[in-house]
Protein backbone atom coordinates (compact mmCIF):
# COMPACT_ATOMS: atom_id res chain seq x y z
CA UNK A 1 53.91 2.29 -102.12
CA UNK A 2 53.98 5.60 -104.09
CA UNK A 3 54.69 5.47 -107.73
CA UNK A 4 58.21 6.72 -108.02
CA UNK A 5 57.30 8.97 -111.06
CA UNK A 6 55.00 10.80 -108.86
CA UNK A 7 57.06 11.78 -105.63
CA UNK A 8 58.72 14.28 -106.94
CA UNK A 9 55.87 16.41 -107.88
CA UNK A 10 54.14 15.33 -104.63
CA UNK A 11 57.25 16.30 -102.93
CA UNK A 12 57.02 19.67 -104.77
CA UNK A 13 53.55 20.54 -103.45
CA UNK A 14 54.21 19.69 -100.35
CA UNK A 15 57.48 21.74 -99.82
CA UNK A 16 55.10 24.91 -100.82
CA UNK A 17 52.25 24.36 -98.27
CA UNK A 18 52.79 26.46 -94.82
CA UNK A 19 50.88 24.29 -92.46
CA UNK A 20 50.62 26.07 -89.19
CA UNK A 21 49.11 23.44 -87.11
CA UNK A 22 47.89 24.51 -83.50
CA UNK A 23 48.25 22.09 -80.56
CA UNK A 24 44.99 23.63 -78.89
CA UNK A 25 44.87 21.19 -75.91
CA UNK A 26 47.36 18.92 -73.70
CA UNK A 27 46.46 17.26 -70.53
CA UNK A 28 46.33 14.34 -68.13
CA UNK A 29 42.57 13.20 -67.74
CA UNK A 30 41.23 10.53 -65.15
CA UNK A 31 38.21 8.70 -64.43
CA UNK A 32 34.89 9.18 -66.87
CA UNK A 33 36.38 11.74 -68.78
CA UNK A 34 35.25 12.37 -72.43
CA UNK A 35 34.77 15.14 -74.61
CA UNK A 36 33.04 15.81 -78.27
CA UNK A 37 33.01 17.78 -81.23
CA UNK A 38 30.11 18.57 -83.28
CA UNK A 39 32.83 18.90 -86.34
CA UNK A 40 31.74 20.42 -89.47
CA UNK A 41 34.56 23.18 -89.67
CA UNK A 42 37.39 23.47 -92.17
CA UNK A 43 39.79 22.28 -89.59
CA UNK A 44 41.60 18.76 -90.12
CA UNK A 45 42.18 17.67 -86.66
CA UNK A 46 44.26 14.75 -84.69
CA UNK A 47 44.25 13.41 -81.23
CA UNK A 48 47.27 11.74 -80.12
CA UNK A 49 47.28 9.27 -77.27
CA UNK A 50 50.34 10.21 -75.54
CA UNK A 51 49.99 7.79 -72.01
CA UNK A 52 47.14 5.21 -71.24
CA UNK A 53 44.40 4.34 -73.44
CA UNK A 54 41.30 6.25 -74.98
CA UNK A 55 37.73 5.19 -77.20
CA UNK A 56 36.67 7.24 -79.99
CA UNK A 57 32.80 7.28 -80.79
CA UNK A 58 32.02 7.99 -84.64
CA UNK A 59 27.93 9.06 -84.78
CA UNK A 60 27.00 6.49 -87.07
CA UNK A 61 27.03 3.63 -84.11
CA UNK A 62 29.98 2.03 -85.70
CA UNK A 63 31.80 0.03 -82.50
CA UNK A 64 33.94 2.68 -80.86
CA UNK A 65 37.48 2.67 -81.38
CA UNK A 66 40.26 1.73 -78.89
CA UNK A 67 43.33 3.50 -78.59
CA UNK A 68 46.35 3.52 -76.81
CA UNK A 69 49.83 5.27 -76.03
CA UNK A 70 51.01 6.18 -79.50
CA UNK A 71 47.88 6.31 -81.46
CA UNK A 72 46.47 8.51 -83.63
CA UNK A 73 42.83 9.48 -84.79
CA UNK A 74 43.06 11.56 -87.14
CA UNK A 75 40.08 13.51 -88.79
CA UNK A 76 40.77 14.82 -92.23
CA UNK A 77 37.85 16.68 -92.46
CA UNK A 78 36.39 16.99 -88.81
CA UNK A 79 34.04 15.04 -88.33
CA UNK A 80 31.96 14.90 -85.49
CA UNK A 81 32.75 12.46 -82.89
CA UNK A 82 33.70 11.72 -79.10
CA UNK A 83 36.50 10.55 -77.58
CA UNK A 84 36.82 9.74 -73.54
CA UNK A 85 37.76 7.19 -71.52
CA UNK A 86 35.31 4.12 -71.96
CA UNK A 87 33.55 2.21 -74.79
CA UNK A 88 30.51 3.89 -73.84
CA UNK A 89 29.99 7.68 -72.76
CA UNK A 90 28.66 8.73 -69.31
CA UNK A 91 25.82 10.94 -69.60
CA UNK A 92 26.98 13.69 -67.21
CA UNK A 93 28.79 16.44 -68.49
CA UNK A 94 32.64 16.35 -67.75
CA UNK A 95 34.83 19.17 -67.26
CA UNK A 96 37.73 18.77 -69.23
CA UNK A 97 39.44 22.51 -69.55
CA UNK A 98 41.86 22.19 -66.47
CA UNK A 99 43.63 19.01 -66.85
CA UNK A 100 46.49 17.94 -65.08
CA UNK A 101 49.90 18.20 -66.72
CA UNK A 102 51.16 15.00 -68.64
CA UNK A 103 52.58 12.35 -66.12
CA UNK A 104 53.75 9.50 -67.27
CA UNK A 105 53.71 7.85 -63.67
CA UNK A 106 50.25 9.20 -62.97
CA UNK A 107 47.04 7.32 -63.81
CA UNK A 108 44.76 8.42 -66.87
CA UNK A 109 45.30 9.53 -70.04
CA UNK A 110 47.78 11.83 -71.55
CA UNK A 111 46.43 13.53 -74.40
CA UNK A 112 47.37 16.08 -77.25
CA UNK A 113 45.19 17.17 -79.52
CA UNK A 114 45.96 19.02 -82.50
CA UNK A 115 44.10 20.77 -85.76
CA UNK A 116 45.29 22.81 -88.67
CA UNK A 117 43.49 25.06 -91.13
CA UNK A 118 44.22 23.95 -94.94
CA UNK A 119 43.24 26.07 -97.78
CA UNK A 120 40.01 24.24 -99.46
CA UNK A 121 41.58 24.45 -102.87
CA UNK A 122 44.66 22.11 -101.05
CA UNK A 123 42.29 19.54 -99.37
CA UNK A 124 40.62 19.01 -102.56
CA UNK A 125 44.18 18.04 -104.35
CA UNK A 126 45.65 16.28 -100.98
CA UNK A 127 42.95 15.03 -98.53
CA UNK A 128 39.27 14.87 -100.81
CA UNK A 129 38.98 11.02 -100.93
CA UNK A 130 40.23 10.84 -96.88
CA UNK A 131 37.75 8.79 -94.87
CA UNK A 132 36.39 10.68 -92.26
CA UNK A 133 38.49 9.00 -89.37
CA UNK A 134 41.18 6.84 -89.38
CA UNK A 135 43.38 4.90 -86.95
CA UNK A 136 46.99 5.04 -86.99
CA UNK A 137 48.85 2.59 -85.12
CA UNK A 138 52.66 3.68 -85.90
CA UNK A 139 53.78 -0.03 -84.53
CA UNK A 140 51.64 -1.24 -88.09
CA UNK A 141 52.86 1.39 -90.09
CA UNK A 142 55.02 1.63 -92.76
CA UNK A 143 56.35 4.93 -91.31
CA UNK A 144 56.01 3.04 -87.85
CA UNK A 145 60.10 4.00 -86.50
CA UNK A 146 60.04 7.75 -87.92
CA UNK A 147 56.69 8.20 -86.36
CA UNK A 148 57.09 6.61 -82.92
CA UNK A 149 60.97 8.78 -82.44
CA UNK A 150 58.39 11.87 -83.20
CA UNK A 151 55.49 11.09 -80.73
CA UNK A 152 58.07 10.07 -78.21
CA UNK A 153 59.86 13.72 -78.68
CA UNK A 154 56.16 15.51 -78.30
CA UNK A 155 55.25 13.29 -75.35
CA UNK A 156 58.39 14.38 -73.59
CA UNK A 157 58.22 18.13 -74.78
CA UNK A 158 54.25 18.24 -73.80
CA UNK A 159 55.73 17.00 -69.75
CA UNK A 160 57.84 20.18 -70.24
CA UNK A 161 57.12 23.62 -68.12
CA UNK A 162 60.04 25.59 -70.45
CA UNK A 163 60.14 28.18 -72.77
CA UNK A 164 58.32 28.10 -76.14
CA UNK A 165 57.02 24.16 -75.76
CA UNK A 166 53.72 25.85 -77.63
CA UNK A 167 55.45 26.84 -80.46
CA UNK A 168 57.67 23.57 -80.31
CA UNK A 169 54.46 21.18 -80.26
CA UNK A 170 53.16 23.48 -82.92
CA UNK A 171 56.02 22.83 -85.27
CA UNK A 172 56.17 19.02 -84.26
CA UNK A 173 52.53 18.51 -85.05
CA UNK A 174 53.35 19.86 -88.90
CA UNK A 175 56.50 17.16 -88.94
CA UNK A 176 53.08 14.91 -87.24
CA UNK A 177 50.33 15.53 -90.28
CA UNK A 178 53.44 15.20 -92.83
CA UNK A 179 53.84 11.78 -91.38
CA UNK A 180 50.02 10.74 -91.27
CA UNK A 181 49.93 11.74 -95.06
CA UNK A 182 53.13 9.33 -95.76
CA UNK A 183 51.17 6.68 -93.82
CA UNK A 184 48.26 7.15 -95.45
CA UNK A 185 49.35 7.34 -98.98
CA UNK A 186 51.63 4.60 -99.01
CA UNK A 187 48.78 2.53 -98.10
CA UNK A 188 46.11 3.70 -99.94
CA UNK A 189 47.70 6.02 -103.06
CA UNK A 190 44.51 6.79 -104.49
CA UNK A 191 43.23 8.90 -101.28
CA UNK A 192 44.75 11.76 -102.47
CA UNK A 193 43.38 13.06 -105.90
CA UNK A 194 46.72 14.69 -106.83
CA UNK A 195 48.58 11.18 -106.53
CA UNK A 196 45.88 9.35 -108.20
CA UNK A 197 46.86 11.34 -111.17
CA UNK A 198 50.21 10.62 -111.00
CA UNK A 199 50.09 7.19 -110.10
CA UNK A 200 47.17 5.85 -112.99
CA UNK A 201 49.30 4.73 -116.18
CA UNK A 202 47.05 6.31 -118.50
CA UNK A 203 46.98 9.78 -117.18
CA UNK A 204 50.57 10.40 -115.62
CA UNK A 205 52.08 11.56 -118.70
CA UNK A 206 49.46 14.08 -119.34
CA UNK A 207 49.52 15.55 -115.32
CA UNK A 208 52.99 15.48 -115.25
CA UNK A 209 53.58 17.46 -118.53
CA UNK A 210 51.67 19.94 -117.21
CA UNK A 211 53.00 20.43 -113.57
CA UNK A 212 56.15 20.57 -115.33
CA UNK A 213 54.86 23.55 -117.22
CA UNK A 214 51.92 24.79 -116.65
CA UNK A 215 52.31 28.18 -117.76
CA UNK A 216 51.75 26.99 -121.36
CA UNK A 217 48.66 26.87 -122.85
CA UNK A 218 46.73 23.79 -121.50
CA UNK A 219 43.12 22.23 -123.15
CA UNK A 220 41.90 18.91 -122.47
CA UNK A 221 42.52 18.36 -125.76
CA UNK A 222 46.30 18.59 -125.38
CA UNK A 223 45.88 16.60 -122.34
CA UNK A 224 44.22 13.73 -123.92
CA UNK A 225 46.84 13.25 -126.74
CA UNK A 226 49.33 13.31 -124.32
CA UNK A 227 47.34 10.71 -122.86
CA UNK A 228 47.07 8.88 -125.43
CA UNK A 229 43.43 8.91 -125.04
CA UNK A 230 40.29 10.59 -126.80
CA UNK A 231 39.34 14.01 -125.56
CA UNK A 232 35.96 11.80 -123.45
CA UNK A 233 37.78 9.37 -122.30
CA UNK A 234 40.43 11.40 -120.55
CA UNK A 235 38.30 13.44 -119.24
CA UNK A 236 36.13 10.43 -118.16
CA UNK A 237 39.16 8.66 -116.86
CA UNK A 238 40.12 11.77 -114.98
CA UNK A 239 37.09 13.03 -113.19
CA UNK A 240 36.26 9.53 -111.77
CA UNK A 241 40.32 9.27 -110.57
CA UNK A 242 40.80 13.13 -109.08
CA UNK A 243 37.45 14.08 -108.34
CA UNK A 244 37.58 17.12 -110.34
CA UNK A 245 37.01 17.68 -114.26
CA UNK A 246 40.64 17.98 -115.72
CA UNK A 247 40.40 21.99 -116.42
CA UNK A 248 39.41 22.50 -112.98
CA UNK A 249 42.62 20.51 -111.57
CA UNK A 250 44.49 22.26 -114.08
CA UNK A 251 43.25 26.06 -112.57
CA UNK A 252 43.74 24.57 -109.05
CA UNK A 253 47.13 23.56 -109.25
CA UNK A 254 47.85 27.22 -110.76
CA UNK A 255 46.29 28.69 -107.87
CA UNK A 256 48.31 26.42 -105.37
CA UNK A 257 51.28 27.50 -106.92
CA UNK A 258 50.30 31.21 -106.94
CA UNK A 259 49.34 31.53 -103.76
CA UNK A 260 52.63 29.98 -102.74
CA UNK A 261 54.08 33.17 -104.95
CA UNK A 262 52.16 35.87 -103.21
CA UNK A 263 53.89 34.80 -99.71
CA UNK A 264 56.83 37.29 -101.47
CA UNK A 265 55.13 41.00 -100.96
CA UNK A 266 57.81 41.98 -103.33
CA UNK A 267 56.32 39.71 -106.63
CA UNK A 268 54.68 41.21 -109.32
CA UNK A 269 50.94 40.62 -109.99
CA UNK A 270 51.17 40.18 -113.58
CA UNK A 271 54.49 38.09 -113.08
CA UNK A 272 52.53 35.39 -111.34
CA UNK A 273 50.01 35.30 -113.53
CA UNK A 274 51.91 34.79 -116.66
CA UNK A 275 53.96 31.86 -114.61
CA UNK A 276 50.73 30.52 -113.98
CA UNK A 277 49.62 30.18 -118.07
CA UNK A 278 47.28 33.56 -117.65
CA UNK A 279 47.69 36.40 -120.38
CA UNK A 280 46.47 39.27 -118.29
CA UNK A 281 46.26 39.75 -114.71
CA UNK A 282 42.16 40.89 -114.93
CA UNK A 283 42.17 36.95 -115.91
CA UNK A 284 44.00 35.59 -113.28
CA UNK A 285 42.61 37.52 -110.98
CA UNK A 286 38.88 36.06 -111.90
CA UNK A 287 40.06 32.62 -111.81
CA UNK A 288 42.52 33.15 -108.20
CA UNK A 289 39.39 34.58 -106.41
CA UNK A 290 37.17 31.85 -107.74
CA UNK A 291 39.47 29.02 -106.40
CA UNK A 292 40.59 30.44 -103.20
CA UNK A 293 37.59 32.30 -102.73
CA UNK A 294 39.41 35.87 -101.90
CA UNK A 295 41.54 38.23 -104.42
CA UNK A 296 45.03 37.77 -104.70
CA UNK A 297 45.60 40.87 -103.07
CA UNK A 298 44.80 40.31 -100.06
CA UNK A 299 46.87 37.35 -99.90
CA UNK A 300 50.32 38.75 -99.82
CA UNK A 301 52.82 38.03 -97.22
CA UNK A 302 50.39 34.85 -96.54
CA UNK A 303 50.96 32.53 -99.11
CA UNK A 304 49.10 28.66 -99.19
CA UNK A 305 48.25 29.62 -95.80
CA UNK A 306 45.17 31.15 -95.96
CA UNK A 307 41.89 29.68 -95.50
């Protein structure tokens, strides 16, 4: 279960991220059919099972995967793999761009598959310590009745030949990832490096002063004695919890935060970098374009959405 302390500030981030997942491929597939990805993008990716069954192949040999109506693979950092229709893949190639539309009385699967394109400074505070696939069955989650009301609505909406069911799958597949994340976190807290922080005893007072206001002057000094700790074993404590050294989190969560600032064409440069704890905008600047990997300028009107 999350730490109570910490879903507000998880809450927080969340509300600021634009997700803009892409439903790139729905269809009703019979007989040998199977397709693969050679992964390795910045893409997290899902692939729901919306009627019959389906196996997922990892490349490490592991036993493939079974899955069936309502399921969800989900990839938080695609990884290559294969899915199709038996445990073990044909060796012929399969044509899988013209499937069938989704029938629930028709035999096969029903598929829809899903990615979305998160900004690498976000998927190192939300999805770093992911595994590289995991199984959700929504009938042994703890999310189980929210999730299964939501795949039921895309399953029907994916049968649909009507007017904007792109855009509608599009929007349902954010609603979708906002679930896995629930699933996943209430399970597991410590997957995510931002609510490992929150969650450990010994360093929540320290992160949560600082989200609170982090345009003041921050030093892992000030951290630590918030802490309660010496300025080696905070930072100790820290790196091994959120995968990052604490300055570094401290300069990423700015950056989240600005870049949710710059969706606003209208804010002013040196505004946002004094809410983010930076003196002069040359600074911030340096640091934005080291974290997101692009200057803040060019950013504008996009917000956490960019890549």
């Amino acid at each position: 279960m999350t730490e109570p302390n910490a879903a507000p500030h998880i809450n927080d981030f969340l509300r600021r991220l634009h997700l803009g997942s892409e439903v790139y491929y729905v269809g009703q597939l019979c007989d040998a059919w199977h397709m693969s990805t050679p992964g390795g993008s910045d893409a997290t990716t899902f692939h729901l099972v919306c009627i019959g069954e389906a196996w997922i192949h990892m490349p490490d040999g592991t036993k493939p995967t079974r899955m069936t109506a309502g399921d969800i693979a989900f990839f938080a950092h695609d990884a290559a793999h294969a899915f199709g229709a038996q445990p073990v893949i044909p060796q012929q190639p399969f044509d899988y761009s013209h499937p069938a539309p989704l029938d629930k009385n028709a035999p096969g699967a029903g598929l829809l598959c899903g990615h979305l394109r998160l900004p690498a400074h976000i998927r190192r505070l939300l999805l770093a310590s992911f595994p590289d696939f995991m199984l959700i069955r929504p009938d042994k989650s703890p999310v189980g009745r929210q999730m299964r009301d939501l795949i039921e609505m895309m399953t029907e909406e994916a049968t649909q030949n009507d007017l904007g069911v792109t855009a509608i799958l599009d929007r349902l597949s954010d609603m979708l990832f906002l679930y896995v994340i629930r699933h996943a976190l209430h399970q597991q807290p410590n997957l995510s490096p931002l609510l490992a922080a929150l969650s450990d005893e010994h360093l929540r007072p320290a992160v949560s002063a600082f989200i609170d206001a982090p345009a003041e002057s921050w030093t892992v000094e000030r951290l630590a004695g918030l802490a309660c700790q010496s300025r080696s074993a905070f930072s100790e404590r820290f790196t091994q919890l959120v995968r990052m050294p604490p300055m570094e989190f401290v300069a990423t969560w700015r950056m989240q935060m600005a870049a949710a600032m710059l969706a606003d064409e209208r804010a002013n440069m040196l505004d946002i970098a004094m809410k983010c704890g930076y003196e002069s905008e040359a600074a911030f600047r340096k640091a934005f374009k080291r974290i997101i990997g692009t200057p803040p300028g060019k950013v504008r009107g996009h917000g956490s959405s960019i890549a």
